[in-house]
ModelCIF file with pLDDT and N, C-alpha, C, O atoms, coordinates in Angstrom:
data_MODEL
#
_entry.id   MODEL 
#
_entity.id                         1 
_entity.type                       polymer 
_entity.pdbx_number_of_molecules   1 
#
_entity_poly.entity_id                      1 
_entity_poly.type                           'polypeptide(L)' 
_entity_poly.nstd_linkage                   no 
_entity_poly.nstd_monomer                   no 
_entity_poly.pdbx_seq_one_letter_code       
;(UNK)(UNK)(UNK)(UNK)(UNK)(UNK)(UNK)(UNK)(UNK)(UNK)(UNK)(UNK)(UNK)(UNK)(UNK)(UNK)
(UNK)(UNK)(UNK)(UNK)(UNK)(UNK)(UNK)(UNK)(UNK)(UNK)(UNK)(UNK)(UNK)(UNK)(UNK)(UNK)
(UNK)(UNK)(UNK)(UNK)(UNK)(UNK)(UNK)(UNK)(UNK)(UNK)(UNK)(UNK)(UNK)(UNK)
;
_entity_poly.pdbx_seq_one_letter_code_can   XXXXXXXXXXXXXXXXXXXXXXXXXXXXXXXXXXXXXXXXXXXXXX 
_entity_poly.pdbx_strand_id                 A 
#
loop_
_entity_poly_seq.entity_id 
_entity_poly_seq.num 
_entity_poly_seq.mon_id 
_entity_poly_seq.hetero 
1 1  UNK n 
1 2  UNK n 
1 3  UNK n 
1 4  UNK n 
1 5  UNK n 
1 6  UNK n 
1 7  UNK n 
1 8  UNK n 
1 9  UNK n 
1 10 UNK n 
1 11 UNK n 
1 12 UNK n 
1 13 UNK n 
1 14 UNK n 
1 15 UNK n 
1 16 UNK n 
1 17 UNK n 
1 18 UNK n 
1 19 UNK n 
1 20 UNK n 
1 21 UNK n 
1 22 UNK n 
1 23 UNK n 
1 24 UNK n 
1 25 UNK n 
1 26 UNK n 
1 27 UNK n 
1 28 UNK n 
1 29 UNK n 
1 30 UNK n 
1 31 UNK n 
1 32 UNK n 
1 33 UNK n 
1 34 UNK n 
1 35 UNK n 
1 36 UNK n 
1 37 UNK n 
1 38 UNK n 
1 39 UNK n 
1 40 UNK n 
1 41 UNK n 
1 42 UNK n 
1 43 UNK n 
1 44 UNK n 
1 45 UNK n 
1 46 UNK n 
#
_struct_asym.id          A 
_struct_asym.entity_id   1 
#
loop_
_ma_qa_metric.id 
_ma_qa_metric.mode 
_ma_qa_metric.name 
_ma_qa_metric.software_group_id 
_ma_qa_metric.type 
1 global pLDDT . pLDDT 
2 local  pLDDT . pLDDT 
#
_ma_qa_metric_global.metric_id      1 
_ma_qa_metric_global.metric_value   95.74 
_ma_qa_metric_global.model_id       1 
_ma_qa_metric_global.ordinal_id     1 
#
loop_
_ma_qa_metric_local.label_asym_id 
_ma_qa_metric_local.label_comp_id 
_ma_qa_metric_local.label_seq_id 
_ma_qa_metric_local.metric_id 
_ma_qa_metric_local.metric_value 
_ma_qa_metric_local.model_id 
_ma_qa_metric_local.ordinal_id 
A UNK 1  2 95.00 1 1  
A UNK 2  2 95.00 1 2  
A UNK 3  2 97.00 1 3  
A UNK 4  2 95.00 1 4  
A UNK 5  2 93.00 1 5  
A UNK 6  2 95.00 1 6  
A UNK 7  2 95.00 1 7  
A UNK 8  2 96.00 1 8  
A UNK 9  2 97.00 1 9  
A UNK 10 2 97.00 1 10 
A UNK 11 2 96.00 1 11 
A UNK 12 2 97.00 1 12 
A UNK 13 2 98.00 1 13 
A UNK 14 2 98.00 1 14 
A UNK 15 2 98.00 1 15 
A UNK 16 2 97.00 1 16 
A UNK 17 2 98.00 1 17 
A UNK 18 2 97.00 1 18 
A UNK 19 2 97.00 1 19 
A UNK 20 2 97.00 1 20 
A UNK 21 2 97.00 1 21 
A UNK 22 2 98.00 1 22 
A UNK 23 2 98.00 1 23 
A UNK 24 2 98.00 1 24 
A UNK 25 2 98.00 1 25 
A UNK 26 2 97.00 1 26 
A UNK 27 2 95.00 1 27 
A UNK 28 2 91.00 1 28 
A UNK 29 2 89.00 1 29 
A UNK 30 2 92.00 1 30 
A UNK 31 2 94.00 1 31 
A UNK 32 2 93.00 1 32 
A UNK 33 2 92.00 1 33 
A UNK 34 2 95.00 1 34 
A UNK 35 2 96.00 1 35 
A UNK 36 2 96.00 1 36 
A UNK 37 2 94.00 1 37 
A UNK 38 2 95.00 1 38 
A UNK 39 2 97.00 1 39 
A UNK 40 2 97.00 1 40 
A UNK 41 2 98.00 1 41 
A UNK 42 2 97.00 1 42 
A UNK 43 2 97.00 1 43 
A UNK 44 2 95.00 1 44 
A UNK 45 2 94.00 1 45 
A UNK 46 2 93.00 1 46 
#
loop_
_atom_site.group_PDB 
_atom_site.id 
_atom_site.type_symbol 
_atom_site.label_atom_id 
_atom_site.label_alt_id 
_atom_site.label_comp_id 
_atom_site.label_asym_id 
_atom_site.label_entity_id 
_atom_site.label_seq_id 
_atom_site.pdbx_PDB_ins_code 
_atom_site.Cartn_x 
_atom_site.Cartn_y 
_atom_site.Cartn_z 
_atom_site.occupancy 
_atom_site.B_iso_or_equiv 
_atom_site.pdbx_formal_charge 
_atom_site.auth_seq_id 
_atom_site.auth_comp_id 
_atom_site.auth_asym_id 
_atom_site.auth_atom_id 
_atom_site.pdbx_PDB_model_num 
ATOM 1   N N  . UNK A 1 1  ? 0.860  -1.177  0.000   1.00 95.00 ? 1  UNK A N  1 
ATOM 2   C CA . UNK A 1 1  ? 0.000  0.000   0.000   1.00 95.00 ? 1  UNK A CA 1 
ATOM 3   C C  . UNK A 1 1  ? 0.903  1.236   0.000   1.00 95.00 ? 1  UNK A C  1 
ATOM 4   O O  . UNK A 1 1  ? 1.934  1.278   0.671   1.00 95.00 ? 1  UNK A O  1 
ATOM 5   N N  . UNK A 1 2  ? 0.470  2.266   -0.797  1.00 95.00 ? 2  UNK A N  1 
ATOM 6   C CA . UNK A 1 2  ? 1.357  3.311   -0.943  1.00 95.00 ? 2  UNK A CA 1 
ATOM 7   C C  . UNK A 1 2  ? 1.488  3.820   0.785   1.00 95.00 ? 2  UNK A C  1 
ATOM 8   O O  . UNK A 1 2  ? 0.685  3.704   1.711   1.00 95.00 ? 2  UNK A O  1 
ATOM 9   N N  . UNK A 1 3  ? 2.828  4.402   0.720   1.00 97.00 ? 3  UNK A N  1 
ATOM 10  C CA . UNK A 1 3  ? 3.466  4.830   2.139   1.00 97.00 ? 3  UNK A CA 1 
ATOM 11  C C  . UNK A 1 3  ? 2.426  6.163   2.565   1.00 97.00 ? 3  UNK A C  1 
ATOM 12  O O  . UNK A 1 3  ? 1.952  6.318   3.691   1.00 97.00 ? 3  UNK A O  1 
ATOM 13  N N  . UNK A 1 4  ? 2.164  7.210   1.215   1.00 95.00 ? 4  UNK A N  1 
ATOM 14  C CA . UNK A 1 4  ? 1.664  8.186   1.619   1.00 95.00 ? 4  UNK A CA 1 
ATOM 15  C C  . UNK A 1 4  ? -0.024 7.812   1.929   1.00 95.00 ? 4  UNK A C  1 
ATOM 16  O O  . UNK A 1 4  ? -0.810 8.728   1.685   1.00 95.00 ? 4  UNK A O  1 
ATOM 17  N N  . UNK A 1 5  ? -0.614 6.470   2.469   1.00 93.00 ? 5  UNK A N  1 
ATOM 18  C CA . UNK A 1 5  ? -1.548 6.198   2.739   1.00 93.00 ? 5  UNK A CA 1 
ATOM 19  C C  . UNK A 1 5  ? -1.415 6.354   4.332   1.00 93.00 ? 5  UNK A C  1 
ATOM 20  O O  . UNK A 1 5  ? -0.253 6.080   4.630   1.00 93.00 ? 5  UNK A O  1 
ATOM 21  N N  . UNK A 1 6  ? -2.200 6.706   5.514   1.00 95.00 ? 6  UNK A N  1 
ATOM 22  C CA . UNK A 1 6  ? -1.859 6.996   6.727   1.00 95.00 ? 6  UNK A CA 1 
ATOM 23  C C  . UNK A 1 6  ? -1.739 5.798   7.487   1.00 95.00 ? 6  UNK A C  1 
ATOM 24  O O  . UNK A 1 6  ? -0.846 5.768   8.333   1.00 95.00 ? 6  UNK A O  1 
ATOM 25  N N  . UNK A 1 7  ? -2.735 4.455   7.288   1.00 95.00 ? 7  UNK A N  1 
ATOM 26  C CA . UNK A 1 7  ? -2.572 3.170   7.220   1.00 95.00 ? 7  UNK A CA 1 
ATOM 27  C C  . UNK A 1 7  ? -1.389 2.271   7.137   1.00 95.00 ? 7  UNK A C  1 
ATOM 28  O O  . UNK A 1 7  ? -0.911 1.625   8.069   1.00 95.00 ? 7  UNK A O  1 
ATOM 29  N N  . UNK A 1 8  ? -1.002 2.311   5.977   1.00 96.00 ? 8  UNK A N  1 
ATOM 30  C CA . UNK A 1 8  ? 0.222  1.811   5.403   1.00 96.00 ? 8  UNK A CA 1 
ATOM 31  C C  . UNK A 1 8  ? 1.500  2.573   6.357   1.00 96.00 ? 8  UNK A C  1 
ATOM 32  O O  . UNK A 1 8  ? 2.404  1.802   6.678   1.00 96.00 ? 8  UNK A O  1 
ATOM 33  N N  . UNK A 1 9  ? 1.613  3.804   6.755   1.00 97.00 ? 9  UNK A N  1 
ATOM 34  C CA . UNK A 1 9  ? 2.585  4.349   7.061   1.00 97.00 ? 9  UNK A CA 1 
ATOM 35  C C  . UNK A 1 9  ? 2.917  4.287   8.680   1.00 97.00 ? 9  UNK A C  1 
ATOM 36  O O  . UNK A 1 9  ? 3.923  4.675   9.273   1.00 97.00 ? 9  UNK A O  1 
ATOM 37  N N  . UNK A 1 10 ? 1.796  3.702   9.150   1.00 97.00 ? 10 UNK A N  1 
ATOM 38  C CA . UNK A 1 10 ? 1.784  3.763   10.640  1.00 97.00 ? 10 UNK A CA 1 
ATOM 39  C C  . UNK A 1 10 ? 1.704  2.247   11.249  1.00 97.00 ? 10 UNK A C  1 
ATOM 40  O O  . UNK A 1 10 ? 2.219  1.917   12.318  1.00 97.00 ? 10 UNK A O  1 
ATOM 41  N N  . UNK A 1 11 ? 1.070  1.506   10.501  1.00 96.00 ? 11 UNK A N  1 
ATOM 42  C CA . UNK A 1 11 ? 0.691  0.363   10.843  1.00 96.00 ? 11 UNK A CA 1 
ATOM 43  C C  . UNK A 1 11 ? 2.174  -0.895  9.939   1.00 96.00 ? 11 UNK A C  1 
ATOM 44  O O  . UNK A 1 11 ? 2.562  -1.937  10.467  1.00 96.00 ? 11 UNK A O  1 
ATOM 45  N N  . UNK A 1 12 ? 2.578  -0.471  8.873   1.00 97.00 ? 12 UNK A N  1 
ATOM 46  C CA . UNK A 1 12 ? 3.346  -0.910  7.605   1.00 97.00 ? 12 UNK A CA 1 
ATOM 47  C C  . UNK A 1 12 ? 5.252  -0.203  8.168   1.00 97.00 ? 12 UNK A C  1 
ATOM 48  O O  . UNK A 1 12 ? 6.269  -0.895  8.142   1.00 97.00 ? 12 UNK A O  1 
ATOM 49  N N  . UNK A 1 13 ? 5.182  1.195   8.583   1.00 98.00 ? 13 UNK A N  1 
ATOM 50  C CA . UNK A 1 13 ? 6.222  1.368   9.150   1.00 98.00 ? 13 UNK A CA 1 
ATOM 51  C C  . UNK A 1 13 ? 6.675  1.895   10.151  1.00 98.00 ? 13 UNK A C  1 
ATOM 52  O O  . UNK A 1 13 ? 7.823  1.578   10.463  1.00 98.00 ? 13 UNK A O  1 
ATOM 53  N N  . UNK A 1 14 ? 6.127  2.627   10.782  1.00 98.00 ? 14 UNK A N  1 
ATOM 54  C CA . UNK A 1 14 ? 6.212  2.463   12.163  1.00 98.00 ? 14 UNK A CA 1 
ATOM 55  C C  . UNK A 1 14 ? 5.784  1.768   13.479  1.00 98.00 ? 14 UNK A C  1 
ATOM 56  O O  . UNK A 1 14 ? 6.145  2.131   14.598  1.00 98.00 ? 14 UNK A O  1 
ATOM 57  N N  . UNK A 1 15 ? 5.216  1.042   13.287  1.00 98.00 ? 15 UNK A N  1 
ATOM 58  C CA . UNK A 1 15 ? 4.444  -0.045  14.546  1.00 98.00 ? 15 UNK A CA 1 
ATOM 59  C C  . UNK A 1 15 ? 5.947  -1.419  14.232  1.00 98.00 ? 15 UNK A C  1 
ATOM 60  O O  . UNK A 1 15 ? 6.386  -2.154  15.116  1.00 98.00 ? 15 UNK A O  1 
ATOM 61  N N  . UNK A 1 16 ? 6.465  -1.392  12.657  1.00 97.00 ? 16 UNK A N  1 
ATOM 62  C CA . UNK A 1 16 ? 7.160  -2.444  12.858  1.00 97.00 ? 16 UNK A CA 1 
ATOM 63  C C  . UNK A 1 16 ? 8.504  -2.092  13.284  1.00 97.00 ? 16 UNK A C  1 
ATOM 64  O O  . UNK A 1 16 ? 9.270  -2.973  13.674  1.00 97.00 ? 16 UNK A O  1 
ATOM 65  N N  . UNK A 1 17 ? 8.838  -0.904  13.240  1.00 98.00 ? 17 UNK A N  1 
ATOM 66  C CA . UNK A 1 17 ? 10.218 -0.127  14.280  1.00 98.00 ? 17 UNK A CA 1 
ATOM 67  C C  . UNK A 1 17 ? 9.520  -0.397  15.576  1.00 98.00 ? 17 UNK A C  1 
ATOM 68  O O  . UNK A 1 17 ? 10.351 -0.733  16.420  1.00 98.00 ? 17 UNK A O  1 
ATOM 69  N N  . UNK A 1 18 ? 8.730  -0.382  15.879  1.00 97.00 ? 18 UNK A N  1 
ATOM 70  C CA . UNK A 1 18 ? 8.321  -0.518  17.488  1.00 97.00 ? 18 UNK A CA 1 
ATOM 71  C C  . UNK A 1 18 ? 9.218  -1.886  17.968  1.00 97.00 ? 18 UNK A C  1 
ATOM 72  O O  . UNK A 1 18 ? 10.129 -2.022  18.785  1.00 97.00 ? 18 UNK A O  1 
ATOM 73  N N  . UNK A 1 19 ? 8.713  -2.565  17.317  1.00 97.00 ? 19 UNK A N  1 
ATOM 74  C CA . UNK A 1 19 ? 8.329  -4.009  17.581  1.00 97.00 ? 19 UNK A CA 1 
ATOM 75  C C  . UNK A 1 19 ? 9.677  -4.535  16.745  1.00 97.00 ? 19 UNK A C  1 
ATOM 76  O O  . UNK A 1 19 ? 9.589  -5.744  16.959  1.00 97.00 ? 19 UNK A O  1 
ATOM 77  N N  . UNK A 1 20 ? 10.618 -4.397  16.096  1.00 97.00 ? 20 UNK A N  1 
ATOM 78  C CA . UNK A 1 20 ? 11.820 -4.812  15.385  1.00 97.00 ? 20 UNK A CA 1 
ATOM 79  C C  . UNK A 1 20 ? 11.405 -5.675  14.288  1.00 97.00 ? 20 UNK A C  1 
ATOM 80  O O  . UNK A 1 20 ? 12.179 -6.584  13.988  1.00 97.00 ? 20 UNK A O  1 
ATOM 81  N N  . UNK A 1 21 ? 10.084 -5.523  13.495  1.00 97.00 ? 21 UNK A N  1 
ATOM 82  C CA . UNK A 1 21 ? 10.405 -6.433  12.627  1.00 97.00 ? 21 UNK A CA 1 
ATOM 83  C C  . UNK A 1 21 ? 10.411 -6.833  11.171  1.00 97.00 ? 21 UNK A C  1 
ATOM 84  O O  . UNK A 1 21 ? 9.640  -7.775  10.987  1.00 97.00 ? 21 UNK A O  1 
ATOM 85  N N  . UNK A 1 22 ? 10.866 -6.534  10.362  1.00 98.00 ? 22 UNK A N  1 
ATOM 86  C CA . UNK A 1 22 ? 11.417 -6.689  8.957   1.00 98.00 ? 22 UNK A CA 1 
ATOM 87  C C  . UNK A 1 22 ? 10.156 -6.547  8.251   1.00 98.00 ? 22 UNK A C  1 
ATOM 88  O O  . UNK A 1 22 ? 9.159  -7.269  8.248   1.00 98.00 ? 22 UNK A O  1 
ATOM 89  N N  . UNK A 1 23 ? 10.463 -5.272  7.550   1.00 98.00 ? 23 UNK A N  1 
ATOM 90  C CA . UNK A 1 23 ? 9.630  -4.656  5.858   1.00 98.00 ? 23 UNK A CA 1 
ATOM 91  C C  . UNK A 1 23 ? 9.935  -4.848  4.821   1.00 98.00 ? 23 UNK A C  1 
ATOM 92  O O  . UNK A 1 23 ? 10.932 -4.242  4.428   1.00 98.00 ? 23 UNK A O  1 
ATOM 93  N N  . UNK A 1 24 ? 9.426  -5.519  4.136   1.00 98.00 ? 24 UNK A N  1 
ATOM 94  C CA . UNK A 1 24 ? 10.059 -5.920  2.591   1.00 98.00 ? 24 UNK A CA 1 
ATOM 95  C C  . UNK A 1 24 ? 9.078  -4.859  1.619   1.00 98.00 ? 24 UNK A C  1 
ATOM 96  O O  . UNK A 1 24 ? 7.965  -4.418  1.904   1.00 98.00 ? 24 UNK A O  1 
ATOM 97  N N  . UNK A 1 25 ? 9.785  -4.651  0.547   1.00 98.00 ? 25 UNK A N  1 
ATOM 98  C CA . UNK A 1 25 ? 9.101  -3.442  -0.414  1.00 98.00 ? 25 UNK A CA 1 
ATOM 99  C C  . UNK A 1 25 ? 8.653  -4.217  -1.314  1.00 98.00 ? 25 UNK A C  1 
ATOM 100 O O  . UNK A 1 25 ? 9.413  -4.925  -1.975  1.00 98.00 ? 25 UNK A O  1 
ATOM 101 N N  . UNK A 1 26 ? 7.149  -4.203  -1.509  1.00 97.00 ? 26 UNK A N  1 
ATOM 102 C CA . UNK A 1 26 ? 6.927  -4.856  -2.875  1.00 97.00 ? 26 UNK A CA 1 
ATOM 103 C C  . UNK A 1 26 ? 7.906  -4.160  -4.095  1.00 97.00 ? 26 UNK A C  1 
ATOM 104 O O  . UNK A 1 26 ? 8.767  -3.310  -3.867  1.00 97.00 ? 26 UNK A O  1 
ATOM 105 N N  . UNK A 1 27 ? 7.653  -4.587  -5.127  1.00 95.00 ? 27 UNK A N  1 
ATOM 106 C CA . UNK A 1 27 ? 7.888  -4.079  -6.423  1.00 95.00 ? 27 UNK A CA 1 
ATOM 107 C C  . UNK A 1 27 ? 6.827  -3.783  -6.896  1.00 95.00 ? 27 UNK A C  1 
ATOM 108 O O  . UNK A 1 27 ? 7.188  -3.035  -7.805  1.00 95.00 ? 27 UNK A O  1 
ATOM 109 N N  . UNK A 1 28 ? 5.483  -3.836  -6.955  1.00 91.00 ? 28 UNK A N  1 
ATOM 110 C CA . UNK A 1 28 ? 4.377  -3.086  -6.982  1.00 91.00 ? 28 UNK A CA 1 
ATOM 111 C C  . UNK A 1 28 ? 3.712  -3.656  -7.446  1.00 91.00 ? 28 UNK A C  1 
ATOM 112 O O  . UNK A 1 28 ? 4.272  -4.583  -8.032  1.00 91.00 ? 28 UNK A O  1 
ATOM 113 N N  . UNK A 1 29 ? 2.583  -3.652  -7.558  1.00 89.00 ? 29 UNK A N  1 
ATOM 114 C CA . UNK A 1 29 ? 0.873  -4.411  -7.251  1.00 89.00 ? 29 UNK A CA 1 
ATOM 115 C C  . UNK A 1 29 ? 0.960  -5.168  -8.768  1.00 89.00 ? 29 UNK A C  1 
ATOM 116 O O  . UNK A 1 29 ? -0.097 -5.787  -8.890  1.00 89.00 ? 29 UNK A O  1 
ATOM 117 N N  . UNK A 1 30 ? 2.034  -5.413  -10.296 1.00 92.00 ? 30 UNK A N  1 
ATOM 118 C CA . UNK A 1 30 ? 1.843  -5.951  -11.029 1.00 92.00 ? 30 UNK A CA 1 
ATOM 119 C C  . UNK A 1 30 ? 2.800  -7.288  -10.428 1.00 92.00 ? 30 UNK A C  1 
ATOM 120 O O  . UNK A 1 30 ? 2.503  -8.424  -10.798 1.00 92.00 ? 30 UNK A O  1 
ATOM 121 N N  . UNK A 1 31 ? 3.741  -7.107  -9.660  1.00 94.00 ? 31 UNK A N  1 
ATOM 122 C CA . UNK A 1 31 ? 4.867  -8.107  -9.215  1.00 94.00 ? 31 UNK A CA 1 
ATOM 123 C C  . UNK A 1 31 ? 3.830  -8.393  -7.574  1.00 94.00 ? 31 UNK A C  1 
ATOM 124 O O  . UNK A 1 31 ? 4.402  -7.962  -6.573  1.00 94.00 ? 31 UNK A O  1 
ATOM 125 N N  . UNK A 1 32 ? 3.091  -8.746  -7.442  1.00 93.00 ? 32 UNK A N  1 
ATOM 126 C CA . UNK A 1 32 ? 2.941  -9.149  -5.981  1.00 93.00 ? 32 UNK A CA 1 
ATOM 127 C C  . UNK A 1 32 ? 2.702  -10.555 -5.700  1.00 93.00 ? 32 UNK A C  1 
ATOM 128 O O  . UNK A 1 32 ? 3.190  -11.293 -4.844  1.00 93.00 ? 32 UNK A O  1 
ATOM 129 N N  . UNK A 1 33 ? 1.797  -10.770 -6.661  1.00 92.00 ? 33 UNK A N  1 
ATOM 130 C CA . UNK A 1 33 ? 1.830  -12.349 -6.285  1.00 92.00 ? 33 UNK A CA 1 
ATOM 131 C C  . UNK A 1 33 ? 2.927  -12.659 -6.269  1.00 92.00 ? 33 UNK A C  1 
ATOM 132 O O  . UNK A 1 33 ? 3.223  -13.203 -5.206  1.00 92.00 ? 33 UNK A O  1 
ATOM 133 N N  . UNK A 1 34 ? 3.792  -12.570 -7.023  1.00 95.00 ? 34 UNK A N  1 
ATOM 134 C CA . UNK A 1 34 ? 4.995  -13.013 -7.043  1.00 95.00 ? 34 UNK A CA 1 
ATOM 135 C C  . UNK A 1 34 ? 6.179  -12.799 -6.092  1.00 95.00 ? 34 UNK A C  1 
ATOM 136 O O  . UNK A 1 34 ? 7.127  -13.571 -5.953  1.00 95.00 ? 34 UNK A O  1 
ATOM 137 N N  . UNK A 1 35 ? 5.978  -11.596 -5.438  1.00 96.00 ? 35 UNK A N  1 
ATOM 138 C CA . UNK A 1 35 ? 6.586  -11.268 -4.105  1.00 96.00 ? 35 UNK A CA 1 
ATOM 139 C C  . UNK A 1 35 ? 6.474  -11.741 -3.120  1.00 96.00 ? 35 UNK A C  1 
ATOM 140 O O  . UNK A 1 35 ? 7.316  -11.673 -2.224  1.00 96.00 ? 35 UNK A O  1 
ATOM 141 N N  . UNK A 1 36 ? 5.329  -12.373 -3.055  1.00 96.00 ? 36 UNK A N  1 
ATOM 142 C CA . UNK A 1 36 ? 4.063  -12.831 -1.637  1.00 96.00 ? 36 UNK A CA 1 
ATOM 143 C C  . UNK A 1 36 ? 4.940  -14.239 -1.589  1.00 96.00 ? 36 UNK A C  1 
ATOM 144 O O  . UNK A 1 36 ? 5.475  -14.572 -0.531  1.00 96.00 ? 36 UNK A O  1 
ATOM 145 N N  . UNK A 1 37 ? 5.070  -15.095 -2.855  1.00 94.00 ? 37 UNK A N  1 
ATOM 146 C CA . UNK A 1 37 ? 5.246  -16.257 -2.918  1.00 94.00 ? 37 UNK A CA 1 
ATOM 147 C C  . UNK A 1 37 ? 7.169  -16.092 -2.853  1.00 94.00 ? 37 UNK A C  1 
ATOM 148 O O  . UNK A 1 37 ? 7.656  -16.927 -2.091  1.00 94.00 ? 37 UNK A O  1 
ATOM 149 N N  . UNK A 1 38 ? 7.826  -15.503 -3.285  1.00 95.00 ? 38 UNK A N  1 
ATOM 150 C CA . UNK A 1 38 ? 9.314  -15.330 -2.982  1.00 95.00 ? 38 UNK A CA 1 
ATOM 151 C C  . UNK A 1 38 ? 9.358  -14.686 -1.525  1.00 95.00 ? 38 UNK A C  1 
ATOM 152 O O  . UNK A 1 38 ? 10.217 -15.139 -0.768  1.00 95.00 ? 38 UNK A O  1 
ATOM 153 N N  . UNK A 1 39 ? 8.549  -13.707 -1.069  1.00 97.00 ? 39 UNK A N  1 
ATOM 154 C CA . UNK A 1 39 ? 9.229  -13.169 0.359   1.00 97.00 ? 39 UNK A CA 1 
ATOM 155 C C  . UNK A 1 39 ? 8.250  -14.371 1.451   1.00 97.00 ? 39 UNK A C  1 
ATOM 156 O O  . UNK A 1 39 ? 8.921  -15.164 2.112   1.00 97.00 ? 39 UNK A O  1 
ATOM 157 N N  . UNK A 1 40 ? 7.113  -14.411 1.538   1.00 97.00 ? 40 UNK A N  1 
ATOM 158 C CA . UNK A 1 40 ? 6.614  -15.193 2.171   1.00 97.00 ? 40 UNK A CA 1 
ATOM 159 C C  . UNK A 1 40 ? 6.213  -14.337 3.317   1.00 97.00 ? 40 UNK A C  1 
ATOM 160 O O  . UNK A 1 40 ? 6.688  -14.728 4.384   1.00 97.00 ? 40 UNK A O  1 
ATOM 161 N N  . UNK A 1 41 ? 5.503  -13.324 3.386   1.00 98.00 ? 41 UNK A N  1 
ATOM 162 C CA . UNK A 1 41 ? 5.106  -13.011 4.649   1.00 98.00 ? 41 UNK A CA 1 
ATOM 163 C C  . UNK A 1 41 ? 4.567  -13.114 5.997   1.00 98.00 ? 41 UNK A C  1 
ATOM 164 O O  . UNK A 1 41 ? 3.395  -13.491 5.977   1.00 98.00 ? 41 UNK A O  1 
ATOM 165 N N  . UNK A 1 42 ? 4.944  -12.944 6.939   1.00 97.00 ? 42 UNK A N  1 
ATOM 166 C CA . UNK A 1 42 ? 3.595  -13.274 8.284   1.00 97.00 ? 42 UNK A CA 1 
ATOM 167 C C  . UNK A 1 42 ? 2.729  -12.183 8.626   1.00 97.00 ? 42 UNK A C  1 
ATOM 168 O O  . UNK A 1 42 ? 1.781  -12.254 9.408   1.00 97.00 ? 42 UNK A O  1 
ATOM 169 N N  . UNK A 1 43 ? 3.125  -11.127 7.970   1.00 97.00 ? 43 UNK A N  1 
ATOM 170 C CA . UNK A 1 43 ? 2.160  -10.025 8.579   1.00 97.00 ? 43 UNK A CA 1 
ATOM 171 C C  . UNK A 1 43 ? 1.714  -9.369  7.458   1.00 97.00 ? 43 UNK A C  1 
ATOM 172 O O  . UNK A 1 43 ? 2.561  -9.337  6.565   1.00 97.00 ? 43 UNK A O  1 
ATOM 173 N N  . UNK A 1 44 ? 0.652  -8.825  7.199   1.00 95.00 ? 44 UNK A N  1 
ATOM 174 C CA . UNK A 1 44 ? 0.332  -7.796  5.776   1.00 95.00 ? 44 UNK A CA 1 
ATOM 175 C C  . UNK A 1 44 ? -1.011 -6.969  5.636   1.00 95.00 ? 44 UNK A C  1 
ATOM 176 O O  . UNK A 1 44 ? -2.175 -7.325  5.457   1.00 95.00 ? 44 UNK A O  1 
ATOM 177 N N  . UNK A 1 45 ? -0.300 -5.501  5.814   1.00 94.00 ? 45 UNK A N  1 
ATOM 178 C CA . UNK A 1 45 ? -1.290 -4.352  5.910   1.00 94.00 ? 45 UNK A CA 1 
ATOM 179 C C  . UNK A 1 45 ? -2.268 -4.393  4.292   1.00 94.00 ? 45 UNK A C  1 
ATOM 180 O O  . UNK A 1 45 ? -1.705 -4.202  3.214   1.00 94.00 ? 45 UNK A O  1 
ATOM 181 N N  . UNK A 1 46 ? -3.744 -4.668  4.409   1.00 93.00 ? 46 UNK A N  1 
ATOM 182 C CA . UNK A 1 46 ? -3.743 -4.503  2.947   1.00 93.00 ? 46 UNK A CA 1 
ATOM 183 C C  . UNK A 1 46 ? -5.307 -3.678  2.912   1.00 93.00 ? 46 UNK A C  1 
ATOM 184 O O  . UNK A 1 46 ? -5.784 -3.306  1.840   1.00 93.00 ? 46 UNK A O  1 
#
């Protein structure tokens, strides 16, 4: 979700500085499935 969304920016990058734990950048909403399945996430603001 774009950063300049208030959502994405609070929940996506700062709650995970709280808490220490790793943000991966999509490459953007045409590459995602494909991100989802190479990074493998546990958490996801959507």
């Amino acid at each position: 979700l774009p950063l300049s969304h208030t959502l994405e920016r609070t929940a996506g990058y700062y709650l995970p500085m709280m808490t220490g734990s790793k943000v991966a950048f999509s490459r953007g909403i045409p590459q995602l499935a494909n991100d989802i399945q190479q990074l493998q996430p546990s958490a996801l603001i959507a």
